[in-house]
N, C-alpha and C. Protein backbone atom coordinates (compact mmCIF):
# COMPACT_ATOMS: atom_id res chain seq x y z
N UNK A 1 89.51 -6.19 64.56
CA UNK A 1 88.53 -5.67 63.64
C UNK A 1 88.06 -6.79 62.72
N UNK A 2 86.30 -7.00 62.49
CA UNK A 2 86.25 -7.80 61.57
C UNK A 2 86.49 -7.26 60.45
N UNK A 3 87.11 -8.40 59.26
CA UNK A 3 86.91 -7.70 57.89
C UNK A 3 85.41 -8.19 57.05
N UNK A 4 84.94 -7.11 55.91
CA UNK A 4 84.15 -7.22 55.39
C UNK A 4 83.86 -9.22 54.84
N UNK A 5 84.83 -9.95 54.79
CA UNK A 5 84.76 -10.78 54.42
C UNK A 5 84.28 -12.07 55.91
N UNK A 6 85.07 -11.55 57.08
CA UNK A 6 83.48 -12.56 57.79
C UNK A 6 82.95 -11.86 58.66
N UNK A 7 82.29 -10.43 57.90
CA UNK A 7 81.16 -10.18 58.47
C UNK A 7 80.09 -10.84 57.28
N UNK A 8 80.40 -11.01 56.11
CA UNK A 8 79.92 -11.63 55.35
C UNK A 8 79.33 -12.55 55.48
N UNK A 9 80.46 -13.67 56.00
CA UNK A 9 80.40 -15.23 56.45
C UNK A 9 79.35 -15.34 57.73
N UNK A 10 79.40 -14.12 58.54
CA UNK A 10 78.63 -14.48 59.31
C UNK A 10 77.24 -13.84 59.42
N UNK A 11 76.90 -13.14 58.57
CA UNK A 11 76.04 -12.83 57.92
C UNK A 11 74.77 -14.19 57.36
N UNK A 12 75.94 -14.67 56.37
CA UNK A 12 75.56 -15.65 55.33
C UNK A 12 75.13 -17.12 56.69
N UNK A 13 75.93 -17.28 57.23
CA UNK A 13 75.50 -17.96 58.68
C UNK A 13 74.07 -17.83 59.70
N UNK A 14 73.64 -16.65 60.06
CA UNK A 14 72.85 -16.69 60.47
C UNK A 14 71.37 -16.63 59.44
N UNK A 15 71.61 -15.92 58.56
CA UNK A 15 70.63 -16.00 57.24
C UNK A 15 69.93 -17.51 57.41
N UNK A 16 71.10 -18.57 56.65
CA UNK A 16 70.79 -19.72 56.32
C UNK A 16 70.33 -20.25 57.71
N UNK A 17 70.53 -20.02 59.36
CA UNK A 17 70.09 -20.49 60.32
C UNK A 17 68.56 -20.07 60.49
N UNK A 18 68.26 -18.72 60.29
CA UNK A 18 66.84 -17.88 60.33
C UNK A 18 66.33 -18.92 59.24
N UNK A 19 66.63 -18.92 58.11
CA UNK A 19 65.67 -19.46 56.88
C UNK A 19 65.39 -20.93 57.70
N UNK A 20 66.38 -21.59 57.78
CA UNK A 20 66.13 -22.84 57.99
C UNK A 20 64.99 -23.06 59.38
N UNK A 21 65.04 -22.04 59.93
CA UNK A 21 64.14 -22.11 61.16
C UNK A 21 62.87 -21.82 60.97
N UNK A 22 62.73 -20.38 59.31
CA UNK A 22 61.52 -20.31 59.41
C UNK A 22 61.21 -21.12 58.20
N UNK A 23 61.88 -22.35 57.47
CA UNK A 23 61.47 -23.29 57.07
C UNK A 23 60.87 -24.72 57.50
N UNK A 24 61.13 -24.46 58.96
CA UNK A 24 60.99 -25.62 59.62
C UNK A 24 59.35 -25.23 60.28
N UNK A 25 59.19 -23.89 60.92
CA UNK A 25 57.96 -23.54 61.60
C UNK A 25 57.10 -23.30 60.38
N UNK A 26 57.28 -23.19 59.03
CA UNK A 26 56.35 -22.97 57.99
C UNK A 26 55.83 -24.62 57.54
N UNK A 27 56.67 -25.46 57.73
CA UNK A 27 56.52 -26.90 57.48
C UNK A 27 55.37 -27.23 58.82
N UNK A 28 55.56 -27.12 60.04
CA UNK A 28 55.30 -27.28 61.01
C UNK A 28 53.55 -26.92 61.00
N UNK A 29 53.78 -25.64 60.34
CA UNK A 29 52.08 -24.88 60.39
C UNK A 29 51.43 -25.50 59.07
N UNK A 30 52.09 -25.54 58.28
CA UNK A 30 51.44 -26.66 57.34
C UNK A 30 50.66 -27.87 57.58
N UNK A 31 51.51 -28.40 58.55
CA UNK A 31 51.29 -29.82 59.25
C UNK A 31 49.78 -29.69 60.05
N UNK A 32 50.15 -28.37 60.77
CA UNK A 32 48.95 -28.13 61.72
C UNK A 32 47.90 -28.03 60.82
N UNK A 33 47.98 -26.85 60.35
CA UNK A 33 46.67 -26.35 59.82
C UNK A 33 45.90 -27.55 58.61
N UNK A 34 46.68 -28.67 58.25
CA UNK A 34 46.02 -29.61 57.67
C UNK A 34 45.64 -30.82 58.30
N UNK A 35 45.94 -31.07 59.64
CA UNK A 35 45.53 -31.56 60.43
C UNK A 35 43.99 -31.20 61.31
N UNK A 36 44.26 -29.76 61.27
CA UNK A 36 43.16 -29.31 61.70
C UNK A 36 41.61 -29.07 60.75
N UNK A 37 42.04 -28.51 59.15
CA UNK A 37 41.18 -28.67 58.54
C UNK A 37 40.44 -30.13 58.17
N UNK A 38 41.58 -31.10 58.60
CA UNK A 38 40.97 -32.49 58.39
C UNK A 38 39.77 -32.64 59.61
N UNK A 39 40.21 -32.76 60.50
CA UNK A 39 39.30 -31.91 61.84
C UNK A 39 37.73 -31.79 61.70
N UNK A 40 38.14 -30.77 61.05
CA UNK A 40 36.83 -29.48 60.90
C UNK A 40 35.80 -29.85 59.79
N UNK A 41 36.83 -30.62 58.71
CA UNK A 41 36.09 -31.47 57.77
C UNK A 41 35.09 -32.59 58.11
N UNK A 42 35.90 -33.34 59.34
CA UNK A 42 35.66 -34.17 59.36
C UNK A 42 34.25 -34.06 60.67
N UNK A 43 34.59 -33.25 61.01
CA UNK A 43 33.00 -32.84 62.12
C UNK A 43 32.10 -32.89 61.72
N UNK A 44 32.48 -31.64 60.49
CA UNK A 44 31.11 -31.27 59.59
C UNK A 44 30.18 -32.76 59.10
N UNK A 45 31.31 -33.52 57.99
CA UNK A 45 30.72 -34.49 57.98
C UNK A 45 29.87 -35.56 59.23
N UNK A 46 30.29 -35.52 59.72
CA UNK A 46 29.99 -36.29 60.95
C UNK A 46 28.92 -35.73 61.29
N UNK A 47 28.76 -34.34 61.87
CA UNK A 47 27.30 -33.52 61.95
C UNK A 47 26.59 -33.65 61.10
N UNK A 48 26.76 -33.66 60.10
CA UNK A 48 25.90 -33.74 58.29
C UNK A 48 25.02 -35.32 59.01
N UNK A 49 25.41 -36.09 59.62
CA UNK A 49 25.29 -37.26 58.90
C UNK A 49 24.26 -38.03 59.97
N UNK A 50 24.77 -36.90 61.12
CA UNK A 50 24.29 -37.19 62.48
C UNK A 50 22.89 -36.97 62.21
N UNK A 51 23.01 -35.68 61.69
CA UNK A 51 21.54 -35.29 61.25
C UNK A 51 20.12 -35.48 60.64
N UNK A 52 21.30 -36.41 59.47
CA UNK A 52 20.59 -37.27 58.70
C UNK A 52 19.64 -38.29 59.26
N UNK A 53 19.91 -38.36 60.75
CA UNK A 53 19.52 -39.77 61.44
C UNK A 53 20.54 -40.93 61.27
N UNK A 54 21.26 -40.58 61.13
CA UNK A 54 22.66 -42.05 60.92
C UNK A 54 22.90 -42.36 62.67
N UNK A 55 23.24 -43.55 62.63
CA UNK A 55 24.21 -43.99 63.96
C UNK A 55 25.56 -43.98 63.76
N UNK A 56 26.40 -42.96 63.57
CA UNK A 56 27.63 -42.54 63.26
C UNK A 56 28.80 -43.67 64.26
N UNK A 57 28.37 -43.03 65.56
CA UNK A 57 29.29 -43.49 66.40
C UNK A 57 28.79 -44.88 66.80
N UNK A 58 28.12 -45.54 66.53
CA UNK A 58 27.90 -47.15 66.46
C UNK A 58 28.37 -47.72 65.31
N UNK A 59 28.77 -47.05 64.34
CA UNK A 59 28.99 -47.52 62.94
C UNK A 59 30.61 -47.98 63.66
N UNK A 60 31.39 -49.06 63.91
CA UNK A 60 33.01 -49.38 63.75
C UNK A 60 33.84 -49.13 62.54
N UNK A 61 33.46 -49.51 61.77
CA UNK A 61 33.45 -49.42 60.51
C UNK A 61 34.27 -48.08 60.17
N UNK A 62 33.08 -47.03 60.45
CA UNK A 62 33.82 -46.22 60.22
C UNK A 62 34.47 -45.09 60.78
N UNK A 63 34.34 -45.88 62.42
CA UNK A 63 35.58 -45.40 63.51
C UNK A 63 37.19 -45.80 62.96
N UNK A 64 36.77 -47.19 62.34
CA UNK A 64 38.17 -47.54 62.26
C UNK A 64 38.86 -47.17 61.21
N UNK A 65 38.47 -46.82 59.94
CA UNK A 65 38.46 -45.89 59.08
C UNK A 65 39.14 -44.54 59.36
N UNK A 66 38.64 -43.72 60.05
CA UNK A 66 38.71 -42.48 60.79
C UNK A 66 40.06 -42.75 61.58
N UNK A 67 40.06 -43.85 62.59
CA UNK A 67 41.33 -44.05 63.10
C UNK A 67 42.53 -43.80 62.94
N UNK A 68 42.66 -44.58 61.49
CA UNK A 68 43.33 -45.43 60.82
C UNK A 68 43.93 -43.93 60.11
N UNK A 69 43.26 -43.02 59.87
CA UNK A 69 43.76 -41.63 59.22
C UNK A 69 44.04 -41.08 60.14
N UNK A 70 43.78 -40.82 61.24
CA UNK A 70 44.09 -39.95 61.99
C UNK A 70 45.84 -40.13 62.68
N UNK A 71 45.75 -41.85 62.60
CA UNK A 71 47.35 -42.21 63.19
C UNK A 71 47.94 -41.66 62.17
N UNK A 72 47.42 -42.18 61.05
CA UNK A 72 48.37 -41.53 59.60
C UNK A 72 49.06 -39.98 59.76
N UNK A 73 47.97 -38.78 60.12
CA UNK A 73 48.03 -37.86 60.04
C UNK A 73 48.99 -37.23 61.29
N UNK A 74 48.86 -38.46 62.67
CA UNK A 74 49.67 -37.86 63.71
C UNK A 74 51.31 -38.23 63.58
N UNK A 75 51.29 -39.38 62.67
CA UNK A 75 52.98 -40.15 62.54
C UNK A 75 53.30 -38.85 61.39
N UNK A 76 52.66 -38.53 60.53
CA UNK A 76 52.97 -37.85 59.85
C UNK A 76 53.49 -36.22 60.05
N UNK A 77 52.91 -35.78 61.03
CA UNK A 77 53.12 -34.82 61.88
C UNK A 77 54.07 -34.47 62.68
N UNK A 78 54.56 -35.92 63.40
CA UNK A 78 56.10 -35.61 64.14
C UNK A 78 56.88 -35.99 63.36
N UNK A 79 56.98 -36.13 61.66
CA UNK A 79 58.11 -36.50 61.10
C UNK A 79 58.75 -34.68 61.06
N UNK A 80 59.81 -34.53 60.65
CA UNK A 80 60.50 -33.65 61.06
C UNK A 80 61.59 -33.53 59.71
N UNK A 81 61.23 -32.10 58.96
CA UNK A 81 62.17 -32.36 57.00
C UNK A 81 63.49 -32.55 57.46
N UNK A 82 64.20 -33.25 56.83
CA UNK A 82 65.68 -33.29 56.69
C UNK A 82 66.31 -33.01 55.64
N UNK A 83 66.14 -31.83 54.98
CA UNK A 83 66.71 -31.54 54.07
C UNK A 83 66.74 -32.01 52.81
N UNK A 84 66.45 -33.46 52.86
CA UNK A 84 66.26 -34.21 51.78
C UNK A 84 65.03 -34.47 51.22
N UNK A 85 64.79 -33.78 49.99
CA UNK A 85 63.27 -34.14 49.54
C UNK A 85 63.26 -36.09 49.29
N UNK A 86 63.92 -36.59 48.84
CA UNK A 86 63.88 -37.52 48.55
C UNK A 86 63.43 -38.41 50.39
N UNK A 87 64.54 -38.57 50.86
CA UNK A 87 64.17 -38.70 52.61
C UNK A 87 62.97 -38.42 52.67
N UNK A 88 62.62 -37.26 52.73
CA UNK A 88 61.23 -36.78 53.13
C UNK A 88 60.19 -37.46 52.85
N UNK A 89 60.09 -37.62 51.55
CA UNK A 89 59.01 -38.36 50.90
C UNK A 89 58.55 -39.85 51.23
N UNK A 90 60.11 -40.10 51.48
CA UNK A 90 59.72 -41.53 52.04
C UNK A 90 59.00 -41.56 53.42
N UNK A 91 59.39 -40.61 54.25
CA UNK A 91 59.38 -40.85 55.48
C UNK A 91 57.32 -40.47 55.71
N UNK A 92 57.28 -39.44 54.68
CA UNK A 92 56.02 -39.18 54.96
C UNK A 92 54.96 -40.57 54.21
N UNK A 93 55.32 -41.11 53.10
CA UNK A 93 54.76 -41.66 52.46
C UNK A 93 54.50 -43.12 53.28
N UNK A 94 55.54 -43.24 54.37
CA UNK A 94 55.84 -44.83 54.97
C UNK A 94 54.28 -44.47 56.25
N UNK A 95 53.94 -43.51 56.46
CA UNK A 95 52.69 -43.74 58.00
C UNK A 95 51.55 -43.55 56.51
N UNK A 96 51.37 -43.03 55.31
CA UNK A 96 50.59 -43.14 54.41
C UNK A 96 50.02 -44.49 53.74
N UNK A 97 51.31 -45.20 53.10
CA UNK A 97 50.94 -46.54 52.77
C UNK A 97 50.22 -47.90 53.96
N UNK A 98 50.85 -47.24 54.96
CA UNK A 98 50.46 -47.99 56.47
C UNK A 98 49.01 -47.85 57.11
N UNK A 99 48.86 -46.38 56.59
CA UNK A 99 47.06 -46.28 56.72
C UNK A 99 46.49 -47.14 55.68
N UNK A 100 46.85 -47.05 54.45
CA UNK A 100 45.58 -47.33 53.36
C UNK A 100 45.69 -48.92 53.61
N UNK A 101 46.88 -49.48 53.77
CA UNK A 101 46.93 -51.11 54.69
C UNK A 101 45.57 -51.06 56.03
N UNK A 102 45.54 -50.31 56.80
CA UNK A 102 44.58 -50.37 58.00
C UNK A 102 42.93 -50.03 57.40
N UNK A 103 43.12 -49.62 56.54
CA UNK A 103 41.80 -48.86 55.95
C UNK A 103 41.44 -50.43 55.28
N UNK A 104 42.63 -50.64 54.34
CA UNK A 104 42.24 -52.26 53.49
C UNK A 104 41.56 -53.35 54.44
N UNK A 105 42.23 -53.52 55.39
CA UNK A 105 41.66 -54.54 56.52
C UNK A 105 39.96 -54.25 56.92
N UNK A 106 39.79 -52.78 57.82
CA UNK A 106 38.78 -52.30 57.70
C UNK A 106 37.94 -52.68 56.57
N UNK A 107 37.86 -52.69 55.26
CA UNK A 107 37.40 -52.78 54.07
C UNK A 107 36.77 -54.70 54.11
N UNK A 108 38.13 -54.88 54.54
CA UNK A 108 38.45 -56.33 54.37
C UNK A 108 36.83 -57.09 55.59
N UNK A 109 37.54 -56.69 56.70
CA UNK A 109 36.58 -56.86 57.88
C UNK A 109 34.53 -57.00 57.66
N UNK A 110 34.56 -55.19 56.95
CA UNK A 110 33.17 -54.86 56.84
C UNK A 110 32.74 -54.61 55.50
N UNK A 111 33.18 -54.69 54.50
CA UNK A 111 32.52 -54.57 53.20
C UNK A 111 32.04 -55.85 52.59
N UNK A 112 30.80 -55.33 51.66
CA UNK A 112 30.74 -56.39 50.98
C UNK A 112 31.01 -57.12 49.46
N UNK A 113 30.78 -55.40 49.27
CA UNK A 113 31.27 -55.56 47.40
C UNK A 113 32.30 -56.52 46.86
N UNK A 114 32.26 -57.36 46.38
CA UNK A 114 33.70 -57.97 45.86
C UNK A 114 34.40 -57.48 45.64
N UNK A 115 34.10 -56.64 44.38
CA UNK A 115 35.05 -55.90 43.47
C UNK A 115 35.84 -55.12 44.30
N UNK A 116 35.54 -54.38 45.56
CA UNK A 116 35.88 -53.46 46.37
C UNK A 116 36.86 -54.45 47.22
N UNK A 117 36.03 -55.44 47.92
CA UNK A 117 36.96 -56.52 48.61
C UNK A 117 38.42 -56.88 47.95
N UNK A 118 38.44 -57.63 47.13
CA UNK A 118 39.51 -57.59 46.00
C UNK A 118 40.39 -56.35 45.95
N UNK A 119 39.92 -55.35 45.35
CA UNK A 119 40.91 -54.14 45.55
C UNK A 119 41.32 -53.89 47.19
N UNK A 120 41.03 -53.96 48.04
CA UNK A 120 41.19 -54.16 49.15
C UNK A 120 42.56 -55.25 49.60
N UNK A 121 42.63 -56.07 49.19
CA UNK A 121 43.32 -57.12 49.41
C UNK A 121 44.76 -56.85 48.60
N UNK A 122 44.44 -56.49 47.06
CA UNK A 122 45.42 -55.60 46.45
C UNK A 122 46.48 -54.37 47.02
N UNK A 123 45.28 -53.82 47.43
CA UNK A 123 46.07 -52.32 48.46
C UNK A 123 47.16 -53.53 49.43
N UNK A 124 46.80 -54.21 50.42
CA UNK A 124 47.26 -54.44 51.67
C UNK A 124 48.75 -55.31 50.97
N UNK A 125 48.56 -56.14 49.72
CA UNK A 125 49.52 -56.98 49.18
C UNK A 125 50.70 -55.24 48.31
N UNK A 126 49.95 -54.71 48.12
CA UNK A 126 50.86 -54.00 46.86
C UNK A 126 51.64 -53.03 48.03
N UNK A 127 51.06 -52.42 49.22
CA UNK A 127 50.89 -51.11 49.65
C UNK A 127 52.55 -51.70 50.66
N UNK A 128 52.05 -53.35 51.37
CA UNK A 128 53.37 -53.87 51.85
C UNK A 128 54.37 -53.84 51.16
N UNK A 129 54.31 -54.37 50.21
CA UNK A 129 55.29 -54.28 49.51
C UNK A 129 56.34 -53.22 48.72
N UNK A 130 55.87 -51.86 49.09
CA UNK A 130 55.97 -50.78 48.54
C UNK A 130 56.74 -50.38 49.97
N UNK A 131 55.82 -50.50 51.59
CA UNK A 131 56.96 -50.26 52.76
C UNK A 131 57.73 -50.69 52.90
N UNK A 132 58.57 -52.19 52.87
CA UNK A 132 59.22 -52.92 52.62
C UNK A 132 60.62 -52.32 51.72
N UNK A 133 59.87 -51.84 50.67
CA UNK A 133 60.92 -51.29 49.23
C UNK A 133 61.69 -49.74 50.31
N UNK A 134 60.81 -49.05 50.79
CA UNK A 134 60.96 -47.80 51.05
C UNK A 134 61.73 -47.91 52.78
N UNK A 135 61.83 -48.79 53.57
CA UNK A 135 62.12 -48.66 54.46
C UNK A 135 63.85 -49.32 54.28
N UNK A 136 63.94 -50.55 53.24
CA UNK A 136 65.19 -51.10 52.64
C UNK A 136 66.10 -49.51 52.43
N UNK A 137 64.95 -48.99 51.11
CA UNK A 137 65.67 -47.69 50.80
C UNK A 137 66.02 -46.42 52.14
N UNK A 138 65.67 -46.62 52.74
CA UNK A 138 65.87 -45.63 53.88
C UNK A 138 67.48 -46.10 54.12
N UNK A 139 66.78 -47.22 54.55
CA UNK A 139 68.21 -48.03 55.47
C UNK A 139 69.41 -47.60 55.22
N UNK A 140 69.55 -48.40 53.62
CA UNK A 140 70.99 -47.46 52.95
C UNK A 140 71.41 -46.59 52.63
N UNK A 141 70.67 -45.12 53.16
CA UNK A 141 70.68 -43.99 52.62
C UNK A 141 71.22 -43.28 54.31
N UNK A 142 70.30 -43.56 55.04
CA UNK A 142 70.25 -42.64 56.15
C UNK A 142 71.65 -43.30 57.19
N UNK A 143 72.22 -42.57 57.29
CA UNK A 143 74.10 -42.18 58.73
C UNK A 143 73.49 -42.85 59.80
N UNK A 144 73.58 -43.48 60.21
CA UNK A 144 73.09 -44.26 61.85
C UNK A 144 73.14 -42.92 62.79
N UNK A 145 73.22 -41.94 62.81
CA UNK A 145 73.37 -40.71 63.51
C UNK A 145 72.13 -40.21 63.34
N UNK A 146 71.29 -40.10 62.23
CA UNK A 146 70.01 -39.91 61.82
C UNK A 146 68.67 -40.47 61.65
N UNK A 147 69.09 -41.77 62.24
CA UNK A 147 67.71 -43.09 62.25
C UNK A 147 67.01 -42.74 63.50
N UNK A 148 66.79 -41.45 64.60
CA UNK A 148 66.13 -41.18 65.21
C UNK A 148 65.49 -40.59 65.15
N UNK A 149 65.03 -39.80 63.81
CA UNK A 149 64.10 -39.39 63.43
C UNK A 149 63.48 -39.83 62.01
N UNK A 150 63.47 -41.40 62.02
CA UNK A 150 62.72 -42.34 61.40
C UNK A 150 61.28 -42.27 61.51
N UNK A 151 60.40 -41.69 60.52
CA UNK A 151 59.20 -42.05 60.75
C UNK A 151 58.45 -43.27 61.05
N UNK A 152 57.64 -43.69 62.47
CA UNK A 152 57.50 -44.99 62.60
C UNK A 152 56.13 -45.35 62.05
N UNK A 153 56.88 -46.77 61.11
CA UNK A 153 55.11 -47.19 60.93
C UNK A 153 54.76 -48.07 61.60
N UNK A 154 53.74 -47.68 62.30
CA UNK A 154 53.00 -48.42 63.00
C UNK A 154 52.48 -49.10 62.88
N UNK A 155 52.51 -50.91 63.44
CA UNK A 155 52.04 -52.17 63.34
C UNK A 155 50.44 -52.04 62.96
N UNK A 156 49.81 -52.93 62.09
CA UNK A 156 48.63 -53.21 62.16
C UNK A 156 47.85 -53.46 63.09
N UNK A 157 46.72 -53.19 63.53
CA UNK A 157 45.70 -54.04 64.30
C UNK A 157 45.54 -54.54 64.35
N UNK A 158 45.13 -55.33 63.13
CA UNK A 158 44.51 -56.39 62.77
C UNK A 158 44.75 -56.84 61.84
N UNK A 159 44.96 -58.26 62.45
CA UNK A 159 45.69 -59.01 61.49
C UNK A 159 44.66 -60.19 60.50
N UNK A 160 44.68 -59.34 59.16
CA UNK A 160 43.73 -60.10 58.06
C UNK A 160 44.59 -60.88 57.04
């Protein structure tokens, strides 16, 4: 016969297994559905612009731009919570700082503004140096049992 005390336990067991599962598919649809509104955003604009008479898709510029978010948004997507907000943050923030680096280059490549250029060059110097800080911090934090679900940042293109 069980006693009231682990029907309890196992109670309290599957609870925390359900939550954690429908914490994981609520993270998951998050992921989606902001992936997708980026999407839908990003059509519109694109239609807006098409319309306008623009050469959208001859523009590189701002294919690579577009790119450059979209890897963001897909590395960001198979990262997977671990419980740790702190973890987390890094892991999401490391394919983030790695875009606005790809975007800087882009910037770097085709802009002309100085002032913009300059901040540009800033991002790519400050933004490294910030992955660098955050991937150190990973290192010593995360069990070698758990570095397989390391968010990867992905190498530059182009090298400015």
């Amino acid at each position: 016969m069980i006693t009231e005390r682990e029907t309890s336990q196992i109670a309290e067991r599957f609870l925390a297994k359900w939550l954690n599962g429908a914490i994981h598919l609520l993270f998951a649809a998050a992921v989606a559905l902001t992936i997708l509104g980026i999407g839908l955003l990003r059509a519109g604009v694109q239609s807006e612009m098409l319309a306008d008479g623009s050469q959208l898709a001859a523009d590189s510029d701002w294919s690579e731009l577009i790119a450059s978010m979209d890897k963001m948004h897909m590395a960001m997507g198979a990262t997977k919570p671990s419980g740790n907000t702190d973890v987390d943050f890094v892991r999401l923030m490391l394919p983030h700082h790695q875009a606005a680096i790809d975007m800087a280059k882009t910037q770097l490549l085709y802009g002309k503004d100085p002032q913009m250029r300059r901040l540009a060059q800033e991002i790519i110097t400050d933004q490294q140096l910030e992955i660098e800080l955050m991937q150190r911090w990973l290192k010593q934090r995360e069990p070698t049992s758990a570095k397989e679900n390391r968010t990867p940042v992905p190498n530059s293109r182009k090298n400015n």
